[in-house]
Every structure is written in structure tokens, then in C-alpha cells.
Protein backbone atom coordinates (compact mmCIF):
# COMPACT_ATOMS: atom_id res chain seq x y z
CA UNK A 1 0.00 0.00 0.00
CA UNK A 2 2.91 2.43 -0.35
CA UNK A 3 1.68 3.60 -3.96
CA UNK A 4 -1.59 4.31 -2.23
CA UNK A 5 0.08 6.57 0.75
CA UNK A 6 1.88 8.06 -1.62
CA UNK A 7 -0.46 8.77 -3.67
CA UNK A 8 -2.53 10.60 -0.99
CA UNK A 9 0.34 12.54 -0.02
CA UNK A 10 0.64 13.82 -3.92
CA UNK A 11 -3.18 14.58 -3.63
CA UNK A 12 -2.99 17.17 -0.63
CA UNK A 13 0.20 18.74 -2.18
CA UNK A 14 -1.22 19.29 -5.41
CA UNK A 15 -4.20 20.83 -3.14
CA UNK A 16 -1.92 23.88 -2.17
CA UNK A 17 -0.22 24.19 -5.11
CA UNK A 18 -3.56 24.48 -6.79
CA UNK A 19 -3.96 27.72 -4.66
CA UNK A 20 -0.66 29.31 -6.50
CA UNK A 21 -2.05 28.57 -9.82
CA UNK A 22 -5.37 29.91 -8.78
CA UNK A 23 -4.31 33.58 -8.29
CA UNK A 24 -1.10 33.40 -10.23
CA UNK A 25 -3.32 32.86 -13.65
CA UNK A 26 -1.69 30.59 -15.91
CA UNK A 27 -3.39 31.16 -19.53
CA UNK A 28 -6.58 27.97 -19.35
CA UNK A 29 -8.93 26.69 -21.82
CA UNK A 30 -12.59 28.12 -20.45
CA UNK A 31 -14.02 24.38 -21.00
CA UNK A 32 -15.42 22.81 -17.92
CA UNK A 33 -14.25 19.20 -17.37
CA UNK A 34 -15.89 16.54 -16.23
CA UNK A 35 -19.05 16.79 -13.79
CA UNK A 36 -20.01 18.56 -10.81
CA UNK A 37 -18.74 17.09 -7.48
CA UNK A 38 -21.78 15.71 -5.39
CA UNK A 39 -21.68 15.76 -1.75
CA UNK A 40 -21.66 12.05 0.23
CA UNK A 41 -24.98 10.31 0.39
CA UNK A 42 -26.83 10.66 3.36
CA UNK A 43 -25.92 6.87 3.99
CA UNK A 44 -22.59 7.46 4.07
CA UNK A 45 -19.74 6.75 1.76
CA UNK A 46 -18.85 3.14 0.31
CA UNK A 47 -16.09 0.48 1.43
CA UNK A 48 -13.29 1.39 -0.60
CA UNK A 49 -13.11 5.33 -0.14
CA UNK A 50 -10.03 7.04 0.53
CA UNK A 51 -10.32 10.76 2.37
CA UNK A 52 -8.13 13.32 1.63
CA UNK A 53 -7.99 16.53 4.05
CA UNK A 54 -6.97 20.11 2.73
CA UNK A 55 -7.00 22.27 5.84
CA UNK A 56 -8.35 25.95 5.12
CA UNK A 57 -5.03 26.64 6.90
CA UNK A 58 -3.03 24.54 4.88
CA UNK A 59 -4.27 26.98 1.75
CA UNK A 60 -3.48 30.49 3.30
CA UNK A 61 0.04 29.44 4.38
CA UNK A 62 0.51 28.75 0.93
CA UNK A 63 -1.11 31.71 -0.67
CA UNK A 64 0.90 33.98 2.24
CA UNK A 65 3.96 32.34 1.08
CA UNK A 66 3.14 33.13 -2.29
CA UNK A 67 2.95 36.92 -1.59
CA UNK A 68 6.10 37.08 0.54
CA UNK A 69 8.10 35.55 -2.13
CA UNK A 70 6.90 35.99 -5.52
CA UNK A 71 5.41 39.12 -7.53
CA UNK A 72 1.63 39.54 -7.33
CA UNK A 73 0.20 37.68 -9.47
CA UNK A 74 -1.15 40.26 -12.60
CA UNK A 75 -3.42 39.87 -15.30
CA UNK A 76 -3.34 41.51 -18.51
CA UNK A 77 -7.09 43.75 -19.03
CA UNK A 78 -6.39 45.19 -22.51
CA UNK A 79 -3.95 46.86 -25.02
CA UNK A 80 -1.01 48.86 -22.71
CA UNK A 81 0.38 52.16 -23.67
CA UNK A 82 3.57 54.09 -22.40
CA UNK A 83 1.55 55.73 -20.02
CA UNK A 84 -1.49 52.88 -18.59
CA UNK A 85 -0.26 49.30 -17.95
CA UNK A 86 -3.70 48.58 -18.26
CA UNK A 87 -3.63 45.33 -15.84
CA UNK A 88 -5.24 44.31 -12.94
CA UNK A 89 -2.92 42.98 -9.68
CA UNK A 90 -4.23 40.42 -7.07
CA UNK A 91 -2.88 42.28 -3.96
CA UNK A 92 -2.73 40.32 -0.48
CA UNK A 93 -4.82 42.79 1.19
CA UNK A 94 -6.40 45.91 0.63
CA UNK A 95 -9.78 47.75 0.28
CA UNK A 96 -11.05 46.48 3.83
CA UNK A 97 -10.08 42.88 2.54
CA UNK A 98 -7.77 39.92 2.86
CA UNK A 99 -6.75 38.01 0.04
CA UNK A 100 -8.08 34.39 1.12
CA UNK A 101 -9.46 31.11 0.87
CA UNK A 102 -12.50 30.48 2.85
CA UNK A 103 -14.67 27.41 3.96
CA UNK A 104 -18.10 28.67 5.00
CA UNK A 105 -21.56 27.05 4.36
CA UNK A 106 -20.47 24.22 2.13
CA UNK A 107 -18.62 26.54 -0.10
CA UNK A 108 -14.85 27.36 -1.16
CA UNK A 109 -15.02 30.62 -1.31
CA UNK A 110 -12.39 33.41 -1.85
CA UNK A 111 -12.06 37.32 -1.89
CA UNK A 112 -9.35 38.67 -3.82
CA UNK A 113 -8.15 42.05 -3.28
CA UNK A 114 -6.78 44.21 -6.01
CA UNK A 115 -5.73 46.94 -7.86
CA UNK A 116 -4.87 48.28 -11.51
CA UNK A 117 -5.55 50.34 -14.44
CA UNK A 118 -7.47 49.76 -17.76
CA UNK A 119 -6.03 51.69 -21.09
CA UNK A 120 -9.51 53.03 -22.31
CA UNK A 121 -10.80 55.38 -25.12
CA UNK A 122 -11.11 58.34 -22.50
CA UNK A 123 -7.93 57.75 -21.35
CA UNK A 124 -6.28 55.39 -18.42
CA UNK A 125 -8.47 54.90 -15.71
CA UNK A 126 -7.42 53.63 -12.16
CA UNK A 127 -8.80 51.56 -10.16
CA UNK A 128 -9.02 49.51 -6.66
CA UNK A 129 -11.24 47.34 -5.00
CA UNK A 130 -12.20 43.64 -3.91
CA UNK A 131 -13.68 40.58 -5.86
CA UNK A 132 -15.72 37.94 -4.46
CA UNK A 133 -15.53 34.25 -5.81
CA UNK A 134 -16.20 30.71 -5.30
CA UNK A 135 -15.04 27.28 -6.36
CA UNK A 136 -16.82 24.83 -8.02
CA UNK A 137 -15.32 21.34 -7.94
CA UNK A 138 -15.79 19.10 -11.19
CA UNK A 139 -14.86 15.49 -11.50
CA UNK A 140 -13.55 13.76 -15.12
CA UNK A 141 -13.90 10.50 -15.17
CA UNK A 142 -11.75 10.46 -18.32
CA UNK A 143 -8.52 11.99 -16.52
CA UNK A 144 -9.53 10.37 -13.26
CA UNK A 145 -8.60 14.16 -12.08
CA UNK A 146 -10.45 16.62 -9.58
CA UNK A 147 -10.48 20.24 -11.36
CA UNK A 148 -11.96 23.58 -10.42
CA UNK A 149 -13.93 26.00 -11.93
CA UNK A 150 -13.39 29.94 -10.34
CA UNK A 151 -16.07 32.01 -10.64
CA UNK A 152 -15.93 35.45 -9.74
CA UNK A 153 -19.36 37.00 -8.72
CA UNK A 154 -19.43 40.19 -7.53
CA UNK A 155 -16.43 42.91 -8.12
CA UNK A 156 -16.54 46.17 -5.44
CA UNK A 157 -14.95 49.12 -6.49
CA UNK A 158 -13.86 51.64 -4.63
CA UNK A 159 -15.01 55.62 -5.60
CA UNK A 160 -15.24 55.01 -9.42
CA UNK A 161 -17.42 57.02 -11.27
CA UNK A 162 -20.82 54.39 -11.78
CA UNK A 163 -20.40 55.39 -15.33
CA UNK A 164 -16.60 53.75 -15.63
CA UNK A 165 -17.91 50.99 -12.83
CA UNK A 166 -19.98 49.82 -15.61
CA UNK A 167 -17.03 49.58 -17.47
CA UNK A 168 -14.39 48.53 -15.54
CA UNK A 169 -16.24 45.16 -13.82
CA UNK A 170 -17.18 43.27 -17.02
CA UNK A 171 -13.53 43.18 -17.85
CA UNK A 172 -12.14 42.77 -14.51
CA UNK A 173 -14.14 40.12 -13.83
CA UNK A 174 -14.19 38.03 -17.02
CA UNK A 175 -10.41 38.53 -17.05
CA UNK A 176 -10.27 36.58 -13.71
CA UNK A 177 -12.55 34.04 -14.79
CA UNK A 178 -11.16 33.14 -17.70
CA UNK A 179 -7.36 33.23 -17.19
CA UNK A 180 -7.50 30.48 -14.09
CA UNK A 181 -9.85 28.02 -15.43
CA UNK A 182 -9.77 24.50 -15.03
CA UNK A 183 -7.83 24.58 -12.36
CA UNK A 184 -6.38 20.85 -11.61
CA UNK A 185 -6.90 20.20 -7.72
CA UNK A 186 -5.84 16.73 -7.59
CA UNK A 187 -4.49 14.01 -10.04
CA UNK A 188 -6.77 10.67 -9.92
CA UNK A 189 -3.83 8.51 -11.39
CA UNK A 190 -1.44 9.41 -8.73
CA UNK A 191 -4.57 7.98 -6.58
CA UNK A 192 -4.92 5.26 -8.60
CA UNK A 193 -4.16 1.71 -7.10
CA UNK A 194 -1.64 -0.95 -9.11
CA UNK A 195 -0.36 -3.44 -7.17
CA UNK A 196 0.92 -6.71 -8.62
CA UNK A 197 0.35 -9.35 -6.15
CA UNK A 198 3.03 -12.42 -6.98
CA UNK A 199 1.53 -14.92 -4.64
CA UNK A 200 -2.27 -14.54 -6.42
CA UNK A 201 -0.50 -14.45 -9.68
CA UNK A 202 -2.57 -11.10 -10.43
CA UNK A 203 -2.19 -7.65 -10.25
CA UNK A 204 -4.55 -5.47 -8.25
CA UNK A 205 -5.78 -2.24 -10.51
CA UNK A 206 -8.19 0.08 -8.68
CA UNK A 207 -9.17 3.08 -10.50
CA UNK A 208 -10.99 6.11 -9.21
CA UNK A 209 -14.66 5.44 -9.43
CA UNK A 210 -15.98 8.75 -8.56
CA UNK A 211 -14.90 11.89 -6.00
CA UNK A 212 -17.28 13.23 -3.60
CA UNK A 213 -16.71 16.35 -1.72
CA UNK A 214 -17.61 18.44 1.52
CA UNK A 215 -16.69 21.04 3.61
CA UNK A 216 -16.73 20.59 6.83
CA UNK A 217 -14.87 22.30 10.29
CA UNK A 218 -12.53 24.55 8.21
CA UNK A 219 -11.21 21.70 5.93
CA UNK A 220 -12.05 20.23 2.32
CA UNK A 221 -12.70 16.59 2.73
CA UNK A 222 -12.07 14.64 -0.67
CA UNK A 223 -13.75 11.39 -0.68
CA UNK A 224 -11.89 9.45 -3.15
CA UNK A 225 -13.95 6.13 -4.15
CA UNK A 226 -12.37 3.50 -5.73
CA UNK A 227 -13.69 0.44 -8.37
CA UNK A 228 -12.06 -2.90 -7.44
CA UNK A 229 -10.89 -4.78 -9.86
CA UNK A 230 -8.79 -7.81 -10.34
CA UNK A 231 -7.25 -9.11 -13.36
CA UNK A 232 -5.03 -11.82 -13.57
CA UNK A 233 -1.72 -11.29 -14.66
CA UNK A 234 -0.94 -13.20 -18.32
CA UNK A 235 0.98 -16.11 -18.22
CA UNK A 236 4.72 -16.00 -19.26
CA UNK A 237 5.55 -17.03 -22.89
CA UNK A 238 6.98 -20.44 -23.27
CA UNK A 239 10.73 -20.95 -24.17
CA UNK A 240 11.51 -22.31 -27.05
């Protein structure tokens, strides 16, 4: 079972790294993998589940650690000019707001704080404010990967004219949406079970079924459910 603890252990890693890749913005194809991640049935989950724990903690270490030794992470809002970047800039605070990750009523949810400028046809117009988002998880059967979907639902300003408002949070937050998406959140195959078992002359391959998903107590708990299956290993070719 080494594969398998290993495995897990590549799961929750991949979990904080997601969170660099999340504000960072690393250029995504807007298709949405795979189907929505269900909750657990009310019975429970089935024998053969795995759990994997990502800690809301866990998440803002990483994102802090991000801040303190990288650039902020900056997104690209239009054609720049010698005198307007035109960009926006996920800051780690600012506007009354923290820069965060957040599990609160069954959701992954995250305001981003920011600031920037957007090279328009009256001229370069400045900007601050906060975004609010959440995180949809998605599973594909096909990758046997978890992925997630950022959706950005309401951008604040702060004291922008309501006519440039009107503007300015369209772009700001279809920008966001579209740069991050899919995110991957964990890799299935490094989850994936296959063992070859010498004694029972067969080898033990157990795929990833299906992912279910809560939040619960300030953590994300990943139910992993595997399909058993095994196959008996060929027998070896006969010497001539």
C-alpha cells in the first residue's frame, strides 16, 4: 500500500499548489471538465473510499507564502500604452479585505483584493477594489482528475465614477474568470491503485470510481472512491 500513501500525499500537495495557480493565472482553456462534485450520500460513503484533508489553513500558508516571495500575481485587461499598464494585480490585502481562501456554508469561497488600471478610449483609468468568488469542484472521469472551476461574482470598487464601474467590472471580472480556469486540484492517477500481487499471480488495478466532496470544520474533505478490480496477470511465454 505504499503507492496508495503516496499517492494521498501527492493529492494534498497538489491541493496547495492548486492555490498558486489559482491567483497566479496561468493562460486555461474556459471548458469545464468533467461533472459537478456531489456531496456524500446521506448513507454514508462506500467500502473502498479514501479521504483526503486540505486544511483551510493549509491553503493560506501557501497563498501567504506566495505573496512574501513571488510578484503579485497580474493579469493583462487590454492593449497597454507608455503611459497605462492597463492590468489588474491580485494584492494580499487591501480595500477592507484579505486576500483568502474560505470554507463557509459548504462553499470554497475566496475574496481577492486588487488593484490596476485599464487603457480606455477616455484615457487610463485607475482603479481599486475587492472581488468575491467561489469554487466549483468538477470530477472527469476520463482523466480520473479533480479540477476547479473559479467564478468570480461580484467585483466592489472603490469611488469610481458608476459610469466607468460599468465599465471597468465586465472586464475585470471576465479577465479573472477566464485566465484560471480548469484549475487541476488533484491528479486521480497518482490515486490510482496498481499493485501486482506475486503470490495470487494477479495484479490489483483500482481506479478512481468517482470523488465526492464536503466542507466541513474549516477543511475540504475529498472522498476518493475506488472500483475494485482484479485481473489476472498473463501467463509468461513459453521458451523455445
Amino acid at each position: 500500500m505504499g503507492k496508495l500513501i503516496i499517492g494521498l500525499l501527492i493529492g494534498i500537495v497538489l491541493g496547495g499548489v492548486g492555490v498558486y495557480f489559482l491567483f497566479v493565472g496561468v493562460p486555461r482553456s474556459s471548458q469545464r471538465p468533467g461533472e459537478p462534485v456531489k456531496p456524500p450520500d446521506q448513507g454514508g460513503v462506500p467500502p473502498g473510499t479514501a479521504q483526503v484533508v486540505i486544511r483551510q489553513d493549509l491553503l493560506n500558508a501557501a497563498l501567504g507564502a506566495m505573496f512574501q516571495q513571488m510578484q503579485p500575481p497580474s493579469f493583462q485587461l487590454g492593449q497597454p500604452s507608455a503611459s497605462c499598464a492597463s492590468s489588474i494585480t491580485i494584492l494580499p490585502q487591501g480595500s477592507g479585505v484579505q486576500t483568502s481562501v474560505r470554507f463557509e456554508n459548504n462553499e470554497l469561497n475566496a475574496p481577492l483584493a486588487f488593484n490596476g488600471s485599464y487603457n480606455s478610449l477616455v484615457g487610463c483609468l485607475q482603479f481599486s477594489g475587492w472581488a468575491q468568488s467561489n469554487l466549483q469542484l468538477r470530477f472527469d472521469q476520463n482523466t480520473q482528475s479533480v479540477y476547479g472551476i473559479v467564478n468570480v461574482e461580484t467585483v466592489n470598487l472603490d469611488n469610481v465614477n458608476p459610469v466607468w464601474n460599468g465599465i471597468i467590472t465586465p472586464i475585470v471580472q471576465s479577465t479573472i474568470n477566464s485566465r484560471v480556469n480548469p484549475i487541476k486540484i488533484m491528479d486521480g492517477k497518482q490515486l490510482a491503485v496498481d499493485l501486482p500481487i506475486a503470490a495470487s499471480k494477479g495484479e490489483l488495478k483500482v481506479p478512481v470510481d468517482d470523488v465526492r466532496a464536503e466542507v466541513k470544520d474549516d477543511a475540504l474533505n475529498l472522498f476518493v472512491i475506488y472500483g475494485f478490480n482484479a485481473a489476472p496477470q498473463a501467463p509468461p511465454a513459453a521458451q523455445q
